[in-house]
Protein backbone atom coordinates (compact mmCIF):
# COMPACT_ATOMS: atom_id res chain seq x y z
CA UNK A 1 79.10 114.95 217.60
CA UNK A 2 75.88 113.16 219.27
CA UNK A 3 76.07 110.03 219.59
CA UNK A 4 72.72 108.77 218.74
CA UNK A 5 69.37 110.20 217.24
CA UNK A 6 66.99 108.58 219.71
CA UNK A 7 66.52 108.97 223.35
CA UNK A 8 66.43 105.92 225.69
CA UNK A 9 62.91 105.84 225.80
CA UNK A 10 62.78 105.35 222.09
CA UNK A 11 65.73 102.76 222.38
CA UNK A 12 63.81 100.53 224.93
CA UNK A 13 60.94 100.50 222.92
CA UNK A 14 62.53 98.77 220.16
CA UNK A 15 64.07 96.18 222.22
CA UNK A 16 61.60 93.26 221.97
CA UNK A 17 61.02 93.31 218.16
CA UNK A 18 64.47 93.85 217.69
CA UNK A 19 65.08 91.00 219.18
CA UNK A 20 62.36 88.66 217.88
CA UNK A 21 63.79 89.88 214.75
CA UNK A 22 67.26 88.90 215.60
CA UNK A 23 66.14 85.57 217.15
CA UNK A 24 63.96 84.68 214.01
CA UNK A 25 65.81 85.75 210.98
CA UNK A 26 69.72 85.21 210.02
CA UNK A 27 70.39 89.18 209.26
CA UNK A 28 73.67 89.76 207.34
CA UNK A 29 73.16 93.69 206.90
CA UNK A 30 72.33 96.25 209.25
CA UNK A 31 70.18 98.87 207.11
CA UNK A 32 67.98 95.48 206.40
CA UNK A 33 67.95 95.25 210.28
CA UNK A 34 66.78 98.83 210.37
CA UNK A 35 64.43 98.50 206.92
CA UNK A 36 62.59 95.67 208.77
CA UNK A 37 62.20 97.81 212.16
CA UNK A 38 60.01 101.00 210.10
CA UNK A 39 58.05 97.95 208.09
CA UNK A 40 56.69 97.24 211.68
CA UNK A 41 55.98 100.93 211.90
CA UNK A 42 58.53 102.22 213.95
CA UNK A 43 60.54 105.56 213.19
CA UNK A 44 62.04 105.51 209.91
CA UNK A 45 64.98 106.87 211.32
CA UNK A 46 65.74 103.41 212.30
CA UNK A 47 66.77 102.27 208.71
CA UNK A 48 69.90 104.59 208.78
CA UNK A 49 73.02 102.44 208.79
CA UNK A 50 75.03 104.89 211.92
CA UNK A 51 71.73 104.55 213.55
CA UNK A 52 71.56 101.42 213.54
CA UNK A 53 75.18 101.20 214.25
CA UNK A 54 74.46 102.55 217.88
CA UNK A 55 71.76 100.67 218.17
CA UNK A 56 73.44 97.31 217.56
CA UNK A 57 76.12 98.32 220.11
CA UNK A 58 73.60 99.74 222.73
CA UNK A 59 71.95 96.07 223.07
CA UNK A 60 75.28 94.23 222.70
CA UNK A 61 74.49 92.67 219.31
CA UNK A 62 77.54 91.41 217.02
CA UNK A 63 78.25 89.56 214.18
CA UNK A 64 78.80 86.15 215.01
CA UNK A 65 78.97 83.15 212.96
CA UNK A 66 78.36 85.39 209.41
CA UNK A 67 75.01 87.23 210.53
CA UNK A 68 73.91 89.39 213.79
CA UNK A 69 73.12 88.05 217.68
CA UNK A 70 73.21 89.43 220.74
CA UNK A 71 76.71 88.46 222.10
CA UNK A 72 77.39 88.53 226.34
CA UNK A 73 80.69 91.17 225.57
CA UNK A 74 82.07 89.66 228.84
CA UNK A 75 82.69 86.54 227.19
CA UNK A 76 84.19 86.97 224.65
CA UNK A 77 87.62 85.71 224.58
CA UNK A 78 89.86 88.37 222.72
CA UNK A 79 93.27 89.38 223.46
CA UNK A 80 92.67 92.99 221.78
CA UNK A 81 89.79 93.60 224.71
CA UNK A 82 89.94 96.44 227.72
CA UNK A 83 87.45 97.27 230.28
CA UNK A 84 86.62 101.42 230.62
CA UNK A 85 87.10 102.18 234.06
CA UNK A 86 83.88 104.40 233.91
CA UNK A 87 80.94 101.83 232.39
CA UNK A 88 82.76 98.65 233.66
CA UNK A 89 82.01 96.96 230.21
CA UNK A 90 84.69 95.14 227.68
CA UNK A 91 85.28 96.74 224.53
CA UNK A 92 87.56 96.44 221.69
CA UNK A 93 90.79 98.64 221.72
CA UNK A 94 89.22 100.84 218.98
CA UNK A 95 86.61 101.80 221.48
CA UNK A 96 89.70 103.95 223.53
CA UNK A 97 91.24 106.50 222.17
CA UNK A 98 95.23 106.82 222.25
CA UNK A 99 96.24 109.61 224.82
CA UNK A 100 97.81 112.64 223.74
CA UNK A 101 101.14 114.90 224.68
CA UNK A 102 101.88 112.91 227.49
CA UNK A 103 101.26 109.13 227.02
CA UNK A 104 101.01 107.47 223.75
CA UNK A 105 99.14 104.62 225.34
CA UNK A 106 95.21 104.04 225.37
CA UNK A 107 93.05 105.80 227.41
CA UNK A 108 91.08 103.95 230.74
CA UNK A 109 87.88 105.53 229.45
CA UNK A 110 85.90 104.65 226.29
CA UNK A 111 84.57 106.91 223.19
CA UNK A 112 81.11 106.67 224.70
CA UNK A 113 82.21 107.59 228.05
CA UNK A 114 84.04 110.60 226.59
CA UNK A 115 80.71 111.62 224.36
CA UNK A 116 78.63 111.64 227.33
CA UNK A 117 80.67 113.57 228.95
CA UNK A 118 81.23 115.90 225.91
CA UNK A 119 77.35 116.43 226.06
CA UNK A 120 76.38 116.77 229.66
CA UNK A 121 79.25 119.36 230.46
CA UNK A 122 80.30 121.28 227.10
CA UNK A 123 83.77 120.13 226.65
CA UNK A 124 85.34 119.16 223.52
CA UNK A 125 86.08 116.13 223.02
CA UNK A 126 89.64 116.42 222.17
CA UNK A 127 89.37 118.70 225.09
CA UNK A 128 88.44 115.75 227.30
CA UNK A 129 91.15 112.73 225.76
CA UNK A 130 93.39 115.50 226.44
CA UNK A 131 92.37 115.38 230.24
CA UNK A 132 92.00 111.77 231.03
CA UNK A 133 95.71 111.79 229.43
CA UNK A 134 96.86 114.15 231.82
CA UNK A 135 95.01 112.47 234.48
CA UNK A 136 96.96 108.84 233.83
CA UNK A 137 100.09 110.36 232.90
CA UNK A 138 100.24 112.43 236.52
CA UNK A 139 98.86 109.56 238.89
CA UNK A 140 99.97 107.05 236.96
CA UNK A 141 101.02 105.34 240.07
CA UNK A 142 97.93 105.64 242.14
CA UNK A 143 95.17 105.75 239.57
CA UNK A 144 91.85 104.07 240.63
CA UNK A 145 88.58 103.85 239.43
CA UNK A 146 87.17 106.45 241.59
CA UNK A 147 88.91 108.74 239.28
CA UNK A 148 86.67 108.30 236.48
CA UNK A 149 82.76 108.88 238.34
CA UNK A 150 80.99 110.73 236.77
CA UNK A 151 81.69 113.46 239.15
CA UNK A 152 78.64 116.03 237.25
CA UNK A 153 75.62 113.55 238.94
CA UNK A 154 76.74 114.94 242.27
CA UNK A 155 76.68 118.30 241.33
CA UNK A 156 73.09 118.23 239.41
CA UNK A 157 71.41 115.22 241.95
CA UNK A 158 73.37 116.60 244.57
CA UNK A 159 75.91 114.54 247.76
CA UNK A 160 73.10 112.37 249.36
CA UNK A 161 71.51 110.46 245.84
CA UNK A 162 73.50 107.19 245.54
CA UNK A 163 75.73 107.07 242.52
């Protein structure tokens, strides 16, 4: 499953009247969001609710206070919060997926993490949670962050591009 319809070019394009329309207006609904993006004559893809959905997350906009603003996720104060050990950015629990077979506890790496990976290098995704749980169950006691680079941008950029 792809994550999202657009490519970051499209995404970036979006960004400042998404966010003059954000700033301006107290938006409750998310196809409205998208409704008012393709009345400024953008894509009408945009007026798709799971589009939109991405889109929301992408620029870290949340509901807040009964209607959508861009929210700083690294402060907010939640006890049901994690950081992926691949992106570095706080998500909600739902954002990792339980491990399989040999731990029952949440994964170090989120959904998004795991997509991009499903797309870049052809593995399933249950494929890939089944992995990662390996990974945490068997060095459980040394697991570090290096463990979850993106190890395909050294083989396609190759050993002397900073990563």
């Amino acid at each position: 499953m792809q994550e999202s319809a657009f490519s970051t070019k499209e995404i970036e394009t979006i960004r400042k009247p998404l966010f003059q329309i954000i700033n301006t207006n107290k938006i409750k609904n998310k196809v409205k969001l998208g409704e008012m993006l393709v009345e400024l004559g953008y894509d009408a893809r945009f007026g798709f609710h799971y589009n939109m959905v991405y889109i929301l997350k992408y620029y870290d906009i949340y509901k807040k206070e009964g209607y959508y603003q861009h929210v700083d996720p690294q402060t907010l104060e939640d006890k049901d919060m994690m950081v992926c050990w691949r992106c570095d950015k706080k998500q909600k629990y739902p954002e990792f997926p339980l491990g399989v077979a040999y731990i029952k506890a949440r994964l170090k790496i989120c959904r998004t993490c795991l997509r991009e990976e499903n797309l870049i290098t052809g593995e399933s995704y249950t494929e890939l949670v089944g992995i990662y749980s390996f990974l945490q169950f068997r060095y459980k006691n040394v697991l570090d962050k290096s463990m979850y680079n993106r190890f395909w941008e050294l083989a396609i950029y190759g050993k002397s591009s900073s990563v």
